[in-house]
C-alpha atoms as a PDB file:
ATOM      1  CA  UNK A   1       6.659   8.745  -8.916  1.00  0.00           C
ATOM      2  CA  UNK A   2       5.099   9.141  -5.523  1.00  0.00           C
ATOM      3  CA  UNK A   3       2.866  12.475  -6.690  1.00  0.00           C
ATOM      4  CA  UNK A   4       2.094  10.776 -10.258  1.00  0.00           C
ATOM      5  CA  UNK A   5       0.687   7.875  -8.010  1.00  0.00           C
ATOM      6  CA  UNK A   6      -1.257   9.953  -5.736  1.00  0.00           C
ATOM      7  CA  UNK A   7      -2.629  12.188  -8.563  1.00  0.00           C
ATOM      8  CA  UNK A   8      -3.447   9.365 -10.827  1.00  0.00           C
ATOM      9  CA  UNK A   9      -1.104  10.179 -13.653  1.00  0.00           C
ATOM     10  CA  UNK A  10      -0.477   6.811 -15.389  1.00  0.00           C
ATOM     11  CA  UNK A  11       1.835   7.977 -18.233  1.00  0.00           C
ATOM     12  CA  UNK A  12       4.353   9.410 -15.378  1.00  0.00           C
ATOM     13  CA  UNK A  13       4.409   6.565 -13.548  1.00  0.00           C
ATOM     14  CA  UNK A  14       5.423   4.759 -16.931  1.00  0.00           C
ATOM     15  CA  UNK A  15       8.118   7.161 -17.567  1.00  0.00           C
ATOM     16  CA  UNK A  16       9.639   6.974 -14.205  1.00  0.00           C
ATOM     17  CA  UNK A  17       9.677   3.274 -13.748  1.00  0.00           C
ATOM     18  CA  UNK A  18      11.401   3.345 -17.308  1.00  0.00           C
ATOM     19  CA  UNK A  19      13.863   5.665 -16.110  1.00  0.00           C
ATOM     20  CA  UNK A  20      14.572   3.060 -13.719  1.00  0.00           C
ATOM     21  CA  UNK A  21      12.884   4.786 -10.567  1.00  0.00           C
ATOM     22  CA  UNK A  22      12.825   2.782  -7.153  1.00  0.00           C
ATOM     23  CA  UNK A  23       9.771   1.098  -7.530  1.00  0.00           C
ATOM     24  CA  UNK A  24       9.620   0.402  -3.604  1.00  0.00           C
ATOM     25  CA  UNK A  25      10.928   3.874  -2.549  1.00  0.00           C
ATOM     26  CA  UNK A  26       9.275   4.818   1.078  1.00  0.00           C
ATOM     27  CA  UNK A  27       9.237   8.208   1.755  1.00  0.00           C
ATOM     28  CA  UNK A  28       9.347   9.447   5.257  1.00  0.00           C
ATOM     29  CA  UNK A  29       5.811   9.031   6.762  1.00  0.00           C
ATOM     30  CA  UNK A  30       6.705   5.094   4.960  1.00  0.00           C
ATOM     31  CA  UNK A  31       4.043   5.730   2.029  1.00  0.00           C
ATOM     32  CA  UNK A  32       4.846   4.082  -1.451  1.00  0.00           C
ATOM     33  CA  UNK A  33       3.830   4.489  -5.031  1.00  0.00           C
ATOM     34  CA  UNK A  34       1.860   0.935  -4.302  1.00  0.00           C
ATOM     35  CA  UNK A  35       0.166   2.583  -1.540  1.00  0.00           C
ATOM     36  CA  UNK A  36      -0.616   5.899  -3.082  1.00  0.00           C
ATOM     37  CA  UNK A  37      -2.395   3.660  -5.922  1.00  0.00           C
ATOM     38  CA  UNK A  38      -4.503   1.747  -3.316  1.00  0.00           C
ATOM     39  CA  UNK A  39      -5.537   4.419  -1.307  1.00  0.00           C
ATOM     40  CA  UNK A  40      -6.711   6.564  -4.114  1.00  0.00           C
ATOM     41  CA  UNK A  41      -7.931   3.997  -6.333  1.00  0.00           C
ATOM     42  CA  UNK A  42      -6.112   3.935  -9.492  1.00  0.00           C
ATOM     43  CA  UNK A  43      -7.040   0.571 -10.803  1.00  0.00           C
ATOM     44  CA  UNK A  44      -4.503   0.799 -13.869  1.00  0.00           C
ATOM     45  CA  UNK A  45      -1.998   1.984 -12.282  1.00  0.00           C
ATOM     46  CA  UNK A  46      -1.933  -0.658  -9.210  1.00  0.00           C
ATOM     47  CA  UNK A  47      -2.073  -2.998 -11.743  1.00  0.00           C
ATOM     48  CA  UNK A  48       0.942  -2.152 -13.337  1.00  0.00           C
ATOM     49  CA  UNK A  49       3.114  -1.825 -10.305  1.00  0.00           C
ATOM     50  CA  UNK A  50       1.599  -5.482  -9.718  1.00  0.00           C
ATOM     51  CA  UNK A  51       3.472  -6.312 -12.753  1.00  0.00           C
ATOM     52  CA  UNK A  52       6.452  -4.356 -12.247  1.00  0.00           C
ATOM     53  CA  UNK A  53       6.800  -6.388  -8.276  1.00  0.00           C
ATOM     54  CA  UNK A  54       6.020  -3.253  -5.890  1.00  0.00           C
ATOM     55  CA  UNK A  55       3.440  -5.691  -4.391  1.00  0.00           C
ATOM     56  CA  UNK A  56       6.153  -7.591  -2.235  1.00  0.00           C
ATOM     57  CA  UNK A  57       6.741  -5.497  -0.556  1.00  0.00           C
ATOM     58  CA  UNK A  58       3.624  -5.924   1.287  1.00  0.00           C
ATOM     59  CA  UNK A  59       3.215  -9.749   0.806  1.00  0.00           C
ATOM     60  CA  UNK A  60       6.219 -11.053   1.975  1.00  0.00           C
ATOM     61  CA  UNK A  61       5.149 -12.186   5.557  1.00  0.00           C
ATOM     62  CA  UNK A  62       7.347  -9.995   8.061  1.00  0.00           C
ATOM     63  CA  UNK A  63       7.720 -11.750  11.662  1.00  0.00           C
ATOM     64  CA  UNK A  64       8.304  -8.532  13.603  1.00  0.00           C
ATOM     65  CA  UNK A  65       5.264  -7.819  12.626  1.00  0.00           C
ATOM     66  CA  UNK A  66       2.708  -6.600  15.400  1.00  0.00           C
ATOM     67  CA  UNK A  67      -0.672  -7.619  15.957  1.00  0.00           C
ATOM     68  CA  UNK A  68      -1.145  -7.369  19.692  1.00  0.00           C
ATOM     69  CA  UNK A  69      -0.987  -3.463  19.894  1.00  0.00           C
ATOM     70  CA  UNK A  70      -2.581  -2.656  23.100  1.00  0.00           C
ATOM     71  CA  UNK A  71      -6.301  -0.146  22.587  1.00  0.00           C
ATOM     72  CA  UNK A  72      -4.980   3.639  22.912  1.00  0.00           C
ATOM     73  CA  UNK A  73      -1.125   2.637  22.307  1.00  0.00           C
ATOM     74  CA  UNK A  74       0.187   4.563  18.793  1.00  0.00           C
ATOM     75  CA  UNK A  75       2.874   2.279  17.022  1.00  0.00           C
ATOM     76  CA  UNK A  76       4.174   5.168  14.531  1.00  0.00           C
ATOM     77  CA  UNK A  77       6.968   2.872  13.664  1.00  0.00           C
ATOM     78  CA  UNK A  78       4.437   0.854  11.657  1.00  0.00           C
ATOM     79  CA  UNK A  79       4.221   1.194   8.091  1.00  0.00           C
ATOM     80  CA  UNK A  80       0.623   2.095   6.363  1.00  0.00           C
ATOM     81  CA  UNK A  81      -0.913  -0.694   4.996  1.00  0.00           C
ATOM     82  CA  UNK A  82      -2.550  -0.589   1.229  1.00  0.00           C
ATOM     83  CA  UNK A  83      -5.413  -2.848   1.962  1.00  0.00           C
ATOM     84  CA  UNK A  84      -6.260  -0.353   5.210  1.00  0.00           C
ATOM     85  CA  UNK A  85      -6.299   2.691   2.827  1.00  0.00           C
ATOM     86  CA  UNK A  86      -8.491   0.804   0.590  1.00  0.00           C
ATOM     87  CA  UNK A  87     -10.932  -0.574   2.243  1.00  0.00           C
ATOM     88  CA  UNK A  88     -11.122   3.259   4.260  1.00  0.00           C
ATOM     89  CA  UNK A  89     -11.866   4.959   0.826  1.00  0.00           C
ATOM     90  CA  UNK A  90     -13.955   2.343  -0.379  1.00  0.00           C
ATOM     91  CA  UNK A  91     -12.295   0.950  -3.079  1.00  0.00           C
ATOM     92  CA  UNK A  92     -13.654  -2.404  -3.145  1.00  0.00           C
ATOM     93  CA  UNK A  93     -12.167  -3.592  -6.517  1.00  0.00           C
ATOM     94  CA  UNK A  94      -8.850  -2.626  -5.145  1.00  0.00           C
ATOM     95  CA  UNK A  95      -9.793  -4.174  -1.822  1.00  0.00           C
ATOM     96  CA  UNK A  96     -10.662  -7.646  -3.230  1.00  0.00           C
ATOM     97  CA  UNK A  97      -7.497  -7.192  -5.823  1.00  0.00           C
ATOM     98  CA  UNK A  98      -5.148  -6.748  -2.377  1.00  0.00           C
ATOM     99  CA  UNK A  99      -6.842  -9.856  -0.761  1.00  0.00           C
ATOM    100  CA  UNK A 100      -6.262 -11.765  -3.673  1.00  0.00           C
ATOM    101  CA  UNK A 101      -2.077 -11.048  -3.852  1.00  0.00           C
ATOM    102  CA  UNK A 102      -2.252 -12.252  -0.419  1.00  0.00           C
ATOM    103  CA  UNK A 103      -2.278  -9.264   1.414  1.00  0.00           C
ATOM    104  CA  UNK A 104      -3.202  -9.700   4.823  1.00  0.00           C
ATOM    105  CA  UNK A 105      -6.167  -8.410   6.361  1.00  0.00           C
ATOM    106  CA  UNK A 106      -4.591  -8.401  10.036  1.00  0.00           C
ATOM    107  CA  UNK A 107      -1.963  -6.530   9.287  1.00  0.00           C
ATOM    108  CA  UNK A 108      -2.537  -3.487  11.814  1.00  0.00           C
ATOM    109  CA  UNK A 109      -1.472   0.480  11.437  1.00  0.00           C
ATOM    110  CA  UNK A 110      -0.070   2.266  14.030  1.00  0.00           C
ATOM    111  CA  UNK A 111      -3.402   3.258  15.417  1.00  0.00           C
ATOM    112  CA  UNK A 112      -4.304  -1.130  16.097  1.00  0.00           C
ATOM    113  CA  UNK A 113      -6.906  -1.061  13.396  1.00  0.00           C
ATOM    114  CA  UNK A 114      -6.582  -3.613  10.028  1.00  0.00           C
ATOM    115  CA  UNK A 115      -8.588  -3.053   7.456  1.00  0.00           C
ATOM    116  CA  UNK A 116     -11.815  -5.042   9.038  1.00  0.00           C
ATOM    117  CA  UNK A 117     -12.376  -1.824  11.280  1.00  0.00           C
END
């Protein structure tokens, strides 16, 4: 499901979330089919995840969170964040679509930067 994501192939994604896929399956660099869609811009396809609940995932608030990640410190523990990717490729309808679940825009990468830089 992750490749049919990345590639933009809406039908597959279909099939495998029919065949019961893990809709929230992380593989190991922590990128998800809901990620994939975001970063690449596949409108239809975020959308359906949306309604399928791969979104929270990255809406439910996490306290461990980390926001205070010192300038020239790497966190690689830290998940990639959707609304990063997007707003990085330019995706602005995905980018206001994000906002609008309630993702948020401090969320850092493992670099420090959220999706403002």
């Amino acid at each position: 499901m992750l490749k049919a994501c990345q590639k933009g192939d809406f039908e597959k994604v279909k099939l495998c979330i029919e065949k019961k896929a893990n809709i929230n399956f992380m593989n190991s660099k922590k990128w998800t089919a809901f990620l994939w869609a975001s970063c690449n811009g596949h409108v239809d396809i975020l959308k359906y995840l949306i309604e399928k609940g791969a979104a929270t995932l990255y809406t439910e608030k996490k306290d461990e969170m980390k926001k205070d990640i010192a300038r020239g410190n790497i966190e690689y523990n830290l998940r990639p964040s959707p609304l990063i990717w997007s707003c990085y490729k330019g995706h602005h309808h995905i980018t206001w679509a994000l906002l609008k679940l309630g993702l948020d825009w401090e969320e850092i990468d493992g670099f420090g930067n959220n999706s403002m830089h």
